[in-house]
N, C-alpha and C. Protein backbone atom coordinates (compact mmCIF):
# COMPACT_ATOMS: atom_id res chain seq x y z
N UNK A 1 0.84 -1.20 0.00
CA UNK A 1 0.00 0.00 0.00
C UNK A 1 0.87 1.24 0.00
N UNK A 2 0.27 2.04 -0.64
CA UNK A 2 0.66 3.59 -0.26
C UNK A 2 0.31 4.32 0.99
N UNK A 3 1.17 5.35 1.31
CA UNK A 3 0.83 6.34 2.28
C UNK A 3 0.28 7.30 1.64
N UNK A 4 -1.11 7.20 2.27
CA UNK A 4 -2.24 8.59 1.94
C UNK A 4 -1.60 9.39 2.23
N UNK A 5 -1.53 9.98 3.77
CA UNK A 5 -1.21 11.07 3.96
C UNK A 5 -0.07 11.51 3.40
N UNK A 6 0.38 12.46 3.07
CA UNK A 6 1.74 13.76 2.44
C UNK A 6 2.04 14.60 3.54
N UNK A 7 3.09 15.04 3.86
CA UNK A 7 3.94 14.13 4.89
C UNK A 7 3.51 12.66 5.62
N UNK A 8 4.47 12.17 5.56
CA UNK A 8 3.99 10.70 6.38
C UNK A 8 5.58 10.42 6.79
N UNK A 9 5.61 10.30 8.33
CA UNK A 9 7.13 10.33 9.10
C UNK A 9 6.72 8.66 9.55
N UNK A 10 8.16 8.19 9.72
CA UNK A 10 8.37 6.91 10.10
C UNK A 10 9.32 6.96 11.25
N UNK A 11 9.43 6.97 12.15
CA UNK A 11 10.58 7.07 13.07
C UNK A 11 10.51 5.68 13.73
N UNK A 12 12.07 5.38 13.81
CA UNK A 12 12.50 3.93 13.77
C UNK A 12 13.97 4.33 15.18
N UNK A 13 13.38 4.23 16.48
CA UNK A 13 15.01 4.32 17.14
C UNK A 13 15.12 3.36 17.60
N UNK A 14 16.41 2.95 18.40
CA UNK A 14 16.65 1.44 18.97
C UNK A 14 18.48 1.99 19.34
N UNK A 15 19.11 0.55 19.84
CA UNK A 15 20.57 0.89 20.16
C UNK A 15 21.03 -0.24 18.98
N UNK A 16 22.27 0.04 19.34
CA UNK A 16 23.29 -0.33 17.61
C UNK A 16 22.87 -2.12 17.32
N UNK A 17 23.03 -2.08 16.47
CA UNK A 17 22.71 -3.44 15.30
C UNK A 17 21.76 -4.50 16.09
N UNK A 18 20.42 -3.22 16.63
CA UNK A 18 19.43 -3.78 16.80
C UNK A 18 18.59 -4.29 15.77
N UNK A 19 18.87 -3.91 14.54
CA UNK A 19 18.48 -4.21 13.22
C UNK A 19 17.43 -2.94 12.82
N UNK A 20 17.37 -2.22 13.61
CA UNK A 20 16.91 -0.81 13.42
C UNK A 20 16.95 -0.04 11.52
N UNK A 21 18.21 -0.36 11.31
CA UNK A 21 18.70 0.29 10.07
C UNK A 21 18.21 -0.76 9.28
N UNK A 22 18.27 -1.83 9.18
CA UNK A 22 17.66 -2.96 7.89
C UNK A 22 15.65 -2.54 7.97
N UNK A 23 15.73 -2.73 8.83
CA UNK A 23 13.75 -2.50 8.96
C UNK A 23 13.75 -1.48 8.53
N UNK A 24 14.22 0.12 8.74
CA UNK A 24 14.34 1.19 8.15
C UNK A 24 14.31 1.03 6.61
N UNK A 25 15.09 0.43 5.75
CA UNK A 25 15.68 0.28 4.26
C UNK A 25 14.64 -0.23 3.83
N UNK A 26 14.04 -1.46 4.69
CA UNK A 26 13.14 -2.18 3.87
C UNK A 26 11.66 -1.25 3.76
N UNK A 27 11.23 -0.50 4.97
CA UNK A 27 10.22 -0.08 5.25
C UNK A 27 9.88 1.17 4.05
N UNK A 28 11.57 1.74 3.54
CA UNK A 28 11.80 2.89 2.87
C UNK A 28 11.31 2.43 1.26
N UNK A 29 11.78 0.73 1.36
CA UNK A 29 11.31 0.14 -0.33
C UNK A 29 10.12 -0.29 -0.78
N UNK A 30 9.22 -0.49 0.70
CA UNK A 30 7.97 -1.48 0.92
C UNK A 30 7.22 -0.07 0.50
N UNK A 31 7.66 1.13 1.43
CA UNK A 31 6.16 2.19 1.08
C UNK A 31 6.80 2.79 -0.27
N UNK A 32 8.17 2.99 -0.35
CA UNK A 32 8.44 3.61 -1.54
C UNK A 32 8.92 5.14 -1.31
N UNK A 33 9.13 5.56 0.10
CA UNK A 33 9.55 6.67 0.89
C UNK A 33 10.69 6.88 0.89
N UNK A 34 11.52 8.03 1.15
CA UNK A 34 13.40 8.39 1.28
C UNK A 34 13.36 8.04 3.36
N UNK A 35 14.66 7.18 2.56
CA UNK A 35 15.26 7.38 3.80
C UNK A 35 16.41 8.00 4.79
N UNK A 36 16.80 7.90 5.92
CA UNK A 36 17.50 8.32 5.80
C UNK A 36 18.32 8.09 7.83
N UNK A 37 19.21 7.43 7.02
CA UNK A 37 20.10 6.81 8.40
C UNK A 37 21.22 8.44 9.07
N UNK A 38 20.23 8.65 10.50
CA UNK A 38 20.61 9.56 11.09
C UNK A 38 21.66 9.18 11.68
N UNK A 39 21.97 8.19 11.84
CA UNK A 39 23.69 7.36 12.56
C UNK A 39 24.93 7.81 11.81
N UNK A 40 24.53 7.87 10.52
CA UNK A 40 25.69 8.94 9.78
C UNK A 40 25.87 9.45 9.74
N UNK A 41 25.01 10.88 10.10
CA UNK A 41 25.39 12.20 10.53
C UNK A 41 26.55 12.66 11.60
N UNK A 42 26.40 11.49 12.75
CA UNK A 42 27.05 11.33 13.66
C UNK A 42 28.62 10.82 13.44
N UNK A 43 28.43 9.64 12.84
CA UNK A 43 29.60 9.07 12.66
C UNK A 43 30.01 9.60 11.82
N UNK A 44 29.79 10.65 10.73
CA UNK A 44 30.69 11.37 9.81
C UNK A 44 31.45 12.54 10.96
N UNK A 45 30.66 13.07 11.57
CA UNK A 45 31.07 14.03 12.51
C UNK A 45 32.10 13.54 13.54
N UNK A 46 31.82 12.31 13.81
CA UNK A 46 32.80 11.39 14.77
C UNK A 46 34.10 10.90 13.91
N UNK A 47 33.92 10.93 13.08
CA UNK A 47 35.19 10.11 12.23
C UNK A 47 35.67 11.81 11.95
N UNK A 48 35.45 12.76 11.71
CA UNK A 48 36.10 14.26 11.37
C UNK A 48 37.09 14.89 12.65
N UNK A 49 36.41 13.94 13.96
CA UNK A 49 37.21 14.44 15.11
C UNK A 49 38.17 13.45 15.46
N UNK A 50 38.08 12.32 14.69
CA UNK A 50 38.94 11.61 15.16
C UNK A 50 40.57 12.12 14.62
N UNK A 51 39.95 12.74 13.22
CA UNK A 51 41.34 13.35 12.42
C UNK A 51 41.44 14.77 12.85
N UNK A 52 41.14 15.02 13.83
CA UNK A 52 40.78 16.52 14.62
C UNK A 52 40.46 17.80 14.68
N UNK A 53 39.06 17.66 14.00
CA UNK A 53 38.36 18.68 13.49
C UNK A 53 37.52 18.90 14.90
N UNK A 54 37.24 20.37 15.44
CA UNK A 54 36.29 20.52 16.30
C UNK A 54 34.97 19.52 16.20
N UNK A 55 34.42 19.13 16.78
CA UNK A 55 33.30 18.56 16.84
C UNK A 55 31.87 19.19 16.50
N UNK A 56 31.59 20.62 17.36
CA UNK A 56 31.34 21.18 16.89
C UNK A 56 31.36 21.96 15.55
N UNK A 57 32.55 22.41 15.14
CA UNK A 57 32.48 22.70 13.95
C UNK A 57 32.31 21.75 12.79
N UNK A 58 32.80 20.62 12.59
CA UNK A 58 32.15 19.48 12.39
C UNK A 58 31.05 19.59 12.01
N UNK A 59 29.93 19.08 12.67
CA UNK A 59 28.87 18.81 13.00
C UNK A 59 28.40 21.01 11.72
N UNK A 60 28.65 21.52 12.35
CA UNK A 60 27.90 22.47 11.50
C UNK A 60 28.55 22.99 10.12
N UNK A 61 29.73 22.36 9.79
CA UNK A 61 30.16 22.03 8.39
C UNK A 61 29.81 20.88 7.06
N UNK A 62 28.83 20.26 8.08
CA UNK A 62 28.87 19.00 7.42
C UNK A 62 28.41 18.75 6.18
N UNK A 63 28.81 17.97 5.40
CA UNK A 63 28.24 17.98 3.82
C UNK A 63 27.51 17.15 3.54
N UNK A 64 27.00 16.66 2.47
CA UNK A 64 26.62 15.46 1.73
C UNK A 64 27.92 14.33 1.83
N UNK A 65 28.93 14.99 0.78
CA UNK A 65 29.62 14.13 0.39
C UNK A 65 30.11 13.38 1.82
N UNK A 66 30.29 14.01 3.41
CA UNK A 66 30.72 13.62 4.11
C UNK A 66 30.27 12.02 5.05
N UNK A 67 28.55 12.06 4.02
CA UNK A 67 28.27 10.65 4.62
C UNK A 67 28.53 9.86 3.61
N UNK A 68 29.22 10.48 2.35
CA UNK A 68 29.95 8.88 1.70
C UNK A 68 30.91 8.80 2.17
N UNK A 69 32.01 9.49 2.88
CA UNK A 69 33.48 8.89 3.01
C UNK A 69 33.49 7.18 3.79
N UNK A 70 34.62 7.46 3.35
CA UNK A 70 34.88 5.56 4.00
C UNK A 70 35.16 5.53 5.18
N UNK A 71 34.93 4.37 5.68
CA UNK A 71 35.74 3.85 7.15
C UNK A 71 34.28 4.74 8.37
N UNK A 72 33.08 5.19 8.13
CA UNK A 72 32.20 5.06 8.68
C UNK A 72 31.56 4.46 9.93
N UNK A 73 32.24 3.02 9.43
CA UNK A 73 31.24 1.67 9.88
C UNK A 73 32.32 1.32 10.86
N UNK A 74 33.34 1.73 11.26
CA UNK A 74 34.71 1.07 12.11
C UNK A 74 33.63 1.24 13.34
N UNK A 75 34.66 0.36 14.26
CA UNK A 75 34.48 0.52 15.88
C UNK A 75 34.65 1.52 16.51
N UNK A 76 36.07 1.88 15.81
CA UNK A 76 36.31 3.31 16.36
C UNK A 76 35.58 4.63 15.79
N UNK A 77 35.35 4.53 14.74
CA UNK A 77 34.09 5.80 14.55
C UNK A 77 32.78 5.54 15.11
N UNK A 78 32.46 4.62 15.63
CA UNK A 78 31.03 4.26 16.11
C UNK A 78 31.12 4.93 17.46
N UNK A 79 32.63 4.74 17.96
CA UNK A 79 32.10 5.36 19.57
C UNK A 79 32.57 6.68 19.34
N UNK A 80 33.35 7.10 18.92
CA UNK A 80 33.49 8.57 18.44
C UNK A 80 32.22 9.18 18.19
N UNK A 81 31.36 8.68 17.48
CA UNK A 81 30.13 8.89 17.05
C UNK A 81 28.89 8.85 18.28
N UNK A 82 28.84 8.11 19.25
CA UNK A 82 28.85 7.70 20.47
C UNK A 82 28.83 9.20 21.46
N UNK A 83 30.12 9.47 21.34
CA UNK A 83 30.51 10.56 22.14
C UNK A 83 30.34 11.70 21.60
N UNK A 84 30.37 12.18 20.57
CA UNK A 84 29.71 13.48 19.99
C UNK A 84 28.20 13.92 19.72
N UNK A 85 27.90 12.43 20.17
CA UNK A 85 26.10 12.76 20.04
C UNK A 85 25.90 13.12 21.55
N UNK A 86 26.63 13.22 22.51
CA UNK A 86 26.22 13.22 23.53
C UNK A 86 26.78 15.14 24.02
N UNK A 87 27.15 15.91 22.92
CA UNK A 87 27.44 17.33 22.87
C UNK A 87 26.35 18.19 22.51
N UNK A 88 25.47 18.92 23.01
CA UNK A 88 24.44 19.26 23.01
C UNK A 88 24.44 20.34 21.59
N UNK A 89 25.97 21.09 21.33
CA UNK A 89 25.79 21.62 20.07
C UNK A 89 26.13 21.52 18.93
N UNK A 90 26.13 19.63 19.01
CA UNK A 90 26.89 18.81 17.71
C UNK A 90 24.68 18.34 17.68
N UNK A 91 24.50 18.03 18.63
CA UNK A 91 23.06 17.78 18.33
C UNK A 91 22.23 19.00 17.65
N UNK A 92 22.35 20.29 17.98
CA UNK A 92 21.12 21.20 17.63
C UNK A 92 21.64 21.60 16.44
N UNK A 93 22.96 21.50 15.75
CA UNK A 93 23.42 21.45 14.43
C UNK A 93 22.46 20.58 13.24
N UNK A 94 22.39 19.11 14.10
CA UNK A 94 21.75 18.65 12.85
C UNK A 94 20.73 18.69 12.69
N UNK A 95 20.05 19.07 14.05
CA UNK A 95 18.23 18.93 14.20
C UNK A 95 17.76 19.11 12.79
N UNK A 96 18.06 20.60 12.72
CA UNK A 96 17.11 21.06 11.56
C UNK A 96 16.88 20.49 9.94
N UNK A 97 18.55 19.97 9.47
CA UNK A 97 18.76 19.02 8.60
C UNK A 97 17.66 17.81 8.72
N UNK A 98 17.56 17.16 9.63
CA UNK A 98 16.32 15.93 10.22
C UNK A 98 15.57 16.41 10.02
N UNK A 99 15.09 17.40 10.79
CA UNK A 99 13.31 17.94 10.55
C UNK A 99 13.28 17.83 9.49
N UNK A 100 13.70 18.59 8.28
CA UNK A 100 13.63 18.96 7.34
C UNK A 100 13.35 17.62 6.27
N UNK A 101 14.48 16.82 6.19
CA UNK A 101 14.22 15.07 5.67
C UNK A 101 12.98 14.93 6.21
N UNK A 102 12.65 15.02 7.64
CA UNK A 102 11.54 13.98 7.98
C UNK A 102 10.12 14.69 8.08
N UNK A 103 10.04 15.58 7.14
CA UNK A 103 8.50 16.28 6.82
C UNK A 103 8.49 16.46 4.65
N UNK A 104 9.40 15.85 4.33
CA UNK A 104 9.29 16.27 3.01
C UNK A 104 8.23 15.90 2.28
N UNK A 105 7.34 16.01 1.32
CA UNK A 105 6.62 15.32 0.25
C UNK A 105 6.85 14.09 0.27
N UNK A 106 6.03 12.86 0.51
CA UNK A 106 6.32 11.55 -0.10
C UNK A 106 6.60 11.09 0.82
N UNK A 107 6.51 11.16 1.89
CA UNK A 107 6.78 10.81 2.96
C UNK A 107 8.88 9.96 3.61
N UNK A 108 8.54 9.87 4.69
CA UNK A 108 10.21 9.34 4.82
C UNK A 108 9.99 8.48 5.95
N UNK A 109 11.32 7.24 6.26
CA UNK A 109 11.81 6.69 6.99
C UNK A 109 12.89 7.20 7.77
N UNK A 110 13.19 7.82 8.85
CA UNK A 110 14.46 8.30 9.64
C UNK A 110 14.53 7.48 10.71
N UNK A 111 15.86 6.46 11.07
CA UNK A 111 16.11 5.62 11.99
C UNK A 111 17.58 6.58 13.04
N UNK A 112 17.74 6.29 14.06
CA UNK A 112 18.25 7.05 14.97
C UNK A 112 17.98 6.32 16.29
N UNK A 113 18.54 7.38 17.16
CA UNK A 113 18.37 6.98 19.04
C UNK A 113 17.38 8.08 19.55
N UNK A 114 17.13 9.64 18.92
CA UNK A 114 16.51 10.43 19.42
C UNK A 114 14.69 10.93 18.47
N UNK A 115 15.10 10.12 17.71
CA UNK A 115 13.68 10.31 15.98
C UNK A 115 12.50 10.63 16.82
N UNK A 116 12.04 9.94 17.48
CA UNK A 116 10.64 9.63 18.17
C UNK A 116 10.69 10.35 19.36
N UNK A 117 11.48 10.92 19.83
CA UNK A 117 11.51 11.56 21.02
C UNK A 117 11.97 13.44 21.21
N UNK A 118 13.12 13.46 20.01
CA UNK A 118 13.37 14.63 19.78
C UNK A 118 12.99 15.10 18.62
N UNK A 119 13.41 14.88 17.93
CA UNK A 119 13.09 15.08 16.53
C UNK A 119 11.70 15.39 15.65
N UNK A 120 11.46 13.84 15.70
CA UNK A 120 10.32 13.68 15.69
C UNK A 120 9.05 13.17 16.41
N UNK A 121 8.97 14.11 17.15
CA UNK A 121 7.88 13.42 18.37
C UNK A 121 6.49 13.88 18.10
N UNK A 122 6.54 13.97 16.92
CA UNK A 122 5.20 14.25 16.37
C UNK A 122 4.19 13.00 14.98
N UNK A 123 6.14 12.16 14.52
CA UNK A 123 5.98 11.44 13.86
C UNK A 123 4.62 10.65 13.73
N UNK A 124 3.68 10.26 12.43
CA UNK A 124 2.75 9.54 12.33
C UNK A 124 3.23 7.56 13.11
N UNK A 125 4.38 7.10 13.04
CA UNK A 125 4.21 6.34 13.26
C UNK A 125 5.90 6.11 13.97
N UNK A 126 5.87 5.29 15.44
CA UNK A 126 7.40 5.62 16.27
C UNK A 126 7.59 4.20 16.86
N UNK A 127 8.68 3.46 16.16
CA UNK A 127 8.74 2.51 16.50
C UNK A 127 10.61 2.46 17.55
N UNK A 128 10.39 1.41 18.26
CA UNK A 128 11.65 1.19 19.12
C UNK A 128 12.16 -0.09 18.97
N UNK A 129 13.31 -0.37 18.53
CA UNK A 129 13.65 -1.38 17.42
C UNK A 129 14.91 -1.56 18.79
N UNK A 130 14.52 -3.06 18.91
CA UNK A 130 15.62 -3.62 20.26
C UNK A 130 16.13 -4.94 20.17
N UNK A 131 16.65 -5.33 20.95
CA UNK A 131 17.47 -6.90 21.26
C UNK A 131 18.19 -7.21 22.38
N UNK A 132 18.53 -8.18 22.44
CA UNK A 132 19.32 -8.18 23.91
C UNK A 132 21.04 -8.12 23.54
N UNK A 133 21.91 -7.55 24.58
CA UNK A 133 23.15 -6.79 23.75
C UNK A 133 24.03 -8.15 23.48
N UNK A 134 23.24 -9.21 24.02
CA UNK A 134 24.50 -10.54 23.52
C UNK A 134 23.69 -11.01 22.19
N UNK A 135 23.14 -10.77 22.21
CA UNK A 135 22.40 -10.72 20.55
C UNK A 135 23.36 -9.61 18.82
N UNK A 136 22.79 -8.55 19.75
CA UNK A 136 23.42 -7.85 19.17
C UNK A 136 25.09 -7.67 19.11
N UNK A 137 25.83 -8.12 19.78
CA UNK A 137 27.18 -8.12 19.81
C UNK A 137 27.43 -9.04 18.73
N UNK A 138 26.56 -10.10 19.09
CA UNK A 138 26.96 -11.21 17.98
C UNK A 138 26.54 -11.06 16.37
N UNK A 139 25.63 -10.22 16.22
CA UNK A 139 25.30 -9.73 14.91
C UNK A 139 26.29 -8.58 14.14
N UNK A 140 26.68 -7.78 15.61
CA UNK A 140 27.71 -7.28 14.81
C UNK A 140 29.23 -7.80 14.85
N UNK A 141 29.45 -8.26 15.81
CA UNK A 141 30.81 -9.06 15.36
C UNK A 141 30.60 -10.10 14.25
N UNK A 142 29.54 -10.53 14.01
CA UNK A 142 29.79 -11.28 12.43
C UNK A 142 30.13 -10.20 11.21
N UNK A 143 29.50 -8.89 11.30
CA UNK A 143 29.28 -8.26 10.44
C UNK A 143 30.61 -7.76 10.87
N UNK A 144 31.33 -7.15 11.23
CA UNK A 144 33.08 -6.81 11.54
C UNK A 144 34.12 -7.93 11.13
N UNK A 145 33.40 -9.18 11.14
CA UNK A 145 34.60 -10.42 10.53
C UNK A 145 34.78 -9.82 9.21
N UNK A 146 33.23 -10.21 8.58
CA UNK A 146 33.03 -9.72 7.12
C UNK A 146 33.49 -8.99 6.62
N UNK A 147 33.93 -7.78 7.41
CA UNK A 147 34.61 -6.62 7.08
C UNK A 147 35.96 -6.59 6.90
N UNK A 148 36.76 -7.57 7.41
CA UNK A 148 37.72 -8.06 7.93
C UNK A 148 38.89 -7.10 8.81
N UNK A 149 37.52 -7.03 10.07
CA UNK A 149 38.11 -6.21 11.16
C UNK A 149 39.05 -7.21 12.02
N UNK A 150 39.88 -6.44 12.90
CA UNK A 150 40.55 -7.79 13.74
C UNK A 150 39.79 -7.75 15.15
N UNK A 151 38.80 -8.15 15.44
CA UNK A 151 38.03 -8.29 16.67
C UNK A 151 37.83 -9.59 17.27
N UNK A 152 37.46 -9.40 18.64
CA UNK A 152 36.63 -10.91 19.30
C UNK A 152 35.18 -10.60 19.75
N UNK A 153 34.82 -11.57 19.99
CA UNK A 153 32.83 -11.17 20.83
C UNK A 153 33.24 -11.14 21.52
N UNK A 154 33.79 -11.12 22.57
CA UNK A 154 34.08 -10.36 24.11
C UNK A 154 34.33 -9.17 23.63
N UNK A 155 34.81 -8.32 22.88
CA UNK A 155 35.85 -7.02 22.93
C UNK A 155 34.44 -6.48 22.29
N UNK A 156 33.55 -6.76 21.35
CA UNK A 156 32.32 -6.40 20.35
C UNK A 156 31.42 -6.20 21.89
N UNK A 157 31.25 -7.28 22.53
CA UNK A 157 30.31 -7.11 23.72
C UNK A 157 30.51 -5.94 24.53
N UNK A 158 31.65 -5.79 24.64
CA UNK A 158 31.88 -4.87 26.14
C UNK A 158 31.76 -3.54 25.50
N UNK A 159 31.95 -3.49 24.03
CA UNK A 159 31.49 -2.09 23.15
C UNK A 159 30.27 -2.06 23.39
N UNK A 160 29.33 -2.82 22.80
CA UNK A 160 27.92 -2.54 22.33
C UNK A 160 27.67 -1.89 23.62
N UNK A 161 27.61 -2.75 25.35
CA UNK A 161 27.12 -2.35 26.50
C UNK A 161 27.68 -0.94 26.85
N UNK A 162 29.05 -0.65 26.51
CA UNK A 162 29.81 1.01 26.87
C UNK A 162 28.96 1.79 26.12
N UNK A 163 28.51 1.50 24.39
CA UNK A 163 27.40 2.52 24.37
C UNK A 163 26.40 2.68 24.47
N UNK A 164 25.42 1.78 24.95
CA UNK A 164 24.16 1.29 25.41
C UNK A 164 24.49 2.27 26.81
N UNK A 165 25.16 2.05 27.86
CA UNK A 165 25.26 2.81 28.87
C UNK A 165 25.49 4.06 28.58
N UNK A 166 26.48 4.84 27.75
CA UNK A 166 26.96 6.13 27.41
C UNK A 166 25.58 6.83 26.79
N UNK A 167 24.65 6.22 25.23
CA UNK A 167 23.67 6.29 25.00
C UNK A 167 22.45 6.79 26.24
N UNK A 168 22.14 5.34 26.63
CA UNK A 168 20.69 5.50 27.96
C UNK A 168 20.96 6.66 28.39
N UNK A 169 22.04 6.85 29.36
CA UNK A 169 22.91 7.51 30.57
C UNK A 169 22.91 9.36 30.13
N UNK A 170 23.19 9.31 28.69
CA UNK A 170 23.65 11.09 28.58
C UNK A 170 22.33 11.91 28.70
N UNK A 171 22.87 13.16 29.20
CA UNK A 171 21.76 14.22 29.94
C UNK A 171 21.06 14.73 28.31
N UNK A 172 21.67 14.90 27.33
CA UNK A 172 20.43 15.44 26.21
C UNK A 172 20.53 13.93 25.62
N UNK A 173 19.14 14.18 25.01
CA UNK A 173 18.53 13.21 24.14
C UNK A 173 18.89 11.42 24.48
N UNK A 174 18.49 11.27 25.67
CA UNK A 174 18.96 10.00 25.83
C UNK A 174 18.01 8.94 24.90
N UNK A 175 18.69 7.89 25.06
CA UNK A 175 17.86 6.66 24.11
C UNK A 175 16.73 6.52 25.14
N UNK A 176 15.74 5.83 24.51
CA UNK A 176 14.94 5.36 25.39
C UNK A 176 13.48 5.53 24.54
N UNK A 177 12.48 4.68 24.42
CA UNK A 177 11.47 4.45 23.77
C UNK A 177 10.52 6.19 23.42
N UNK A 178 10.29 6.28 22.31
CA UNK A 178 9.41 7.93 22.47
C UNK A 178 7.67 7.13 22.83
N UNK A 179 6.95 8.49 23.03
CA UNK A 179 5.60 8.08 24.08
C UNK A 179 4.70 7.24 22.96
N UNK A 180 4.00 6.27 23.03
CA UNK A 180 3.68 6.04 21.84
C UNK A 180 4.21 5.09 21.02
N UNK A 181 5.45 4.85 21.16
CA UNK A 181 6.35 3.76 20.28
C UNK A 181 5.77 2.51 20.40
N UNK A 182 6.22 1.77 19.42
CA UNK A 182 5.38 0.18 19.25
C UNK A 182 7.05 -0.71 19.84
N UNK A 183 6.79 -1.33 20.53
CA UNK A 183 8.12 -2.15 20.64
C UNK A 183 8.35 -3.02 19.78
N UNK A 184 9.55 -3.25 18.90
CA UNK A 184 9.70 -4.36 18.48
C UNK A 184 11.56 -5.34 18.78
N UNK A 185 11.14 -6.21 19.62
CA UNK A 185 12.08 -7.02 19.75
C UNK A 185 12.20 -8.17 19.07
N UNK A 186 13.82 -7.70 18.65
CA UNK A 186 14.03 -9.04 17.12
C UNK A 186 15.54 -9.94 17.50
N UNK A 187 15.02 -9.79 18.96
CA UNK A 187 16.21 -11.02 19.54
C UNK A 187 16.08 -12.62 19.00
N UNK A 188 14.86 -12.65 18.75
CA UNK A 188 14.10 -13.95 18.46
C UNK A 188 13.54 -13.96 16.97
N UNK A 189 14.03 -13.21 16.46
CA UNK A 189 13.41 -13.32 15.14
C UNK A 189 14.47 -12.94 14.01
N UNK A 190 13.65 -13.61 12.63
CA UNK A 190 14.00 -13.54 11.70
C UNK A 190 13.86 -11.98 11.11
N UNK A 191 15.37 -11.91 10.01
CA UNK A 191 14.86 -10.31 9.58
C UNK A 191 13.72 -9.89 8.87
N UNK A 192 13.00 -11.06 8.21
CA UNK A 192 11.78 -11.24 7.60
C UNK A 192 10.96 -10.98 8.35
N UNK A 193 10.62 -11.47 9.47
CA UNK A 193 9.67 -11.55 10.11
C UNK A 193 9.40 -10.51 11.06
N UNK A 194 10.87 -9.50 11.20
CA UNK A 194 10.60 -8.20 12.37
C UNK A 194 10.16 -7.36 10.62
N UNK A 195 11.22 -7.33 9.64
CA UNK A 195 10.06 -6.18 8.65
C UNK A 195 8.72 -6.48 8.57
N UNK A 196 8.15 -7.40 8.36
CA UNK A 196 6.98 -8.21 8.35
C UNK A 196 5.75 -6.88 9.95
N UNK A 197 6.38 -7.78 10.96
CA UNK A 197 6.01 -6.74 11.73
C UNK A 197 5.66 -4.98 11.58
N UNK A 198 7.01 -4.71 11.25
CA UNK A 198 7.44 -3.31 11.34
C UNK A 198 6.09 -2.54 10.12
N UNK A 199 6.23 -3.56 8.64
CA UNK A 199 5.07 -3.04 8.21
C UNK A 199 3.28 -2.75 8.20
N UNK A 200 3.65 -3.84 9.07
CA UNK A 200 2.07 -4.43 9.88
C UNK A 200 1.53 -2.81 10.84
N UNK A 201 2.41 -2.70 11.36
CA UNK A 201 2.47 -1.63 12.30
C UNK A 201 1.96 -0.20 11.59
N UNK A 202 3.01 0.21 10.36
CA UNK A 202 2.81 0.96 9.64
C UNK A 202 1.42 0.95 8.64
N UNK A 203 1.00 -0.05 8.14
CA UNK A 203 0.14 -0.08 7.68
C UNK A 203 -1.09 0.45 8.07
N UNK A 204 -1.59 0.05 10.10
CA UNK A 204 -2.47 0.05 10.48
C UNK A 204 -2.36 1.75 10.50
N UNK A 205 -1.40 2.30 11.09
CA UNK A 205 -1.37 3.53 11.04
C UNK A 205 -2.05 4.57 10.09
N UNK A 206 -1.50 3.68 8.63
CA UNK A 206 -1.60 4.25 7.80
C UNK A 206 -3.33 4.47 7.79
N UNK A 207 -3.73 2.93 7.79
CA UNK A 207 -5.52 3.62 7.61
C UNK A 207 -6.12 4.73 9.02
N UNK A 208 -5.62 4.25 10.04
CA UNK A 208 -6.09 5.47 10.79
C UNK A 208 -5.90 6.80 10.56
N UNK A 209 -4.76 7.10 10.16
CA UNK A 209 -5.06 8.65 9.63
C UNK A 209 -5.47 9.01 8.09
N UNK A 210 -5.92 7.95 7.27
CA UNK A 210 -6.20 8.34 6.04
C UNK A 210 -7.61 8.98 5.98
């Protein structure tokens, strides 16, 4: 189905390789909406300080081209990325960029930690995309072999939980479900079967406000 309504927001938050970003992609191909992975904003900004660019300035320089550069997806830009989201004027930099994606014509998908709560807390539909972190450690240390990072699942574990705590824990925009959110836990499930969900969800939405 299509989304009647024009604007039509999707907000998708959760903590890292909760599978948050795949349900996002698919949800973006199923309605036919732009998406748009707010984790890169961050980690472009996090990977700019790692080569030691203010953070701030960073964050309010930022380009297009800067969410193609490479090396993104490392460990070490993830917590870099981690720690600059937790700077209150690396956050109000990008707000407006977000708003802006997540009210356009045609509606959109925006996945993140703050979508449903800061951002968009107005969103038509706010889902909280989760797992348990020995789940998720293990999803992403497969996905870091692949990469052919040099890691172990102990060293992947004790990451995911440092930013799960750093995340929950920071005074702006902490993680944590927005009012309203649908839970979906895909500790136990197939990736089929949480999009499956995720559109189920969206769908119903969809006829209630049409």
């Amino acid at each position: 189905m299509s989304l009647a309504q024009s604007p039509f927001t999707i907000a998708v938050d959760g903590p890292a390789a909760s599978g948050k970003g795949t349900i996002s992609k698919e949800l973006a191909r199923h309605f036919d909406v732009a998406h748009l992975d707010t984790g890169l904003l961050y980690r472009a900004v996090g990977r700019r300080m790692l080569a030691g660019v203010d953070p701030v300035d960073a964050a309010q320089s930022l380009t297009v081209d800067d969410l193609q550069a490479d090396g993104l997806r490392t460990p070490e830009v993830a917590q870099s990325a981690s720690r600059v989201a937790a700077i209150s004027e690396v956050r109000s930099a990008l707000v407006d960029f977000q708003r802006a994606f997540a009210r356009r014509a045609g509606g959109a998908v925006l996945d993140g930690r703050d979508i449903g709560t800061v951002i968009c807390p107005e969103a038509e539909v706010k889902l909280f995309v989760t797992a348990s972190a020995e789940v998720r450690a293990e999803r992403r240390f497969r996905e870091l072999l692949a990469g052919g990072h040099d890691v172990t699942l102990e060293g992947v574990l004790a990451d995911v939980r440092e930013r799960d705590a750093r995340d929950s824990e920071r005074v702006v925009a902490p993680l944590k479900p927005a009012e309203g959110a649908v839970l979906l836990d895909t500790s136990t499930l197939s990736i089929d079967a949480a999009v499956a969900r995720a559109i189920e969800v969206v769908e119903a939405r969809a006829r209630d406000v049409a």
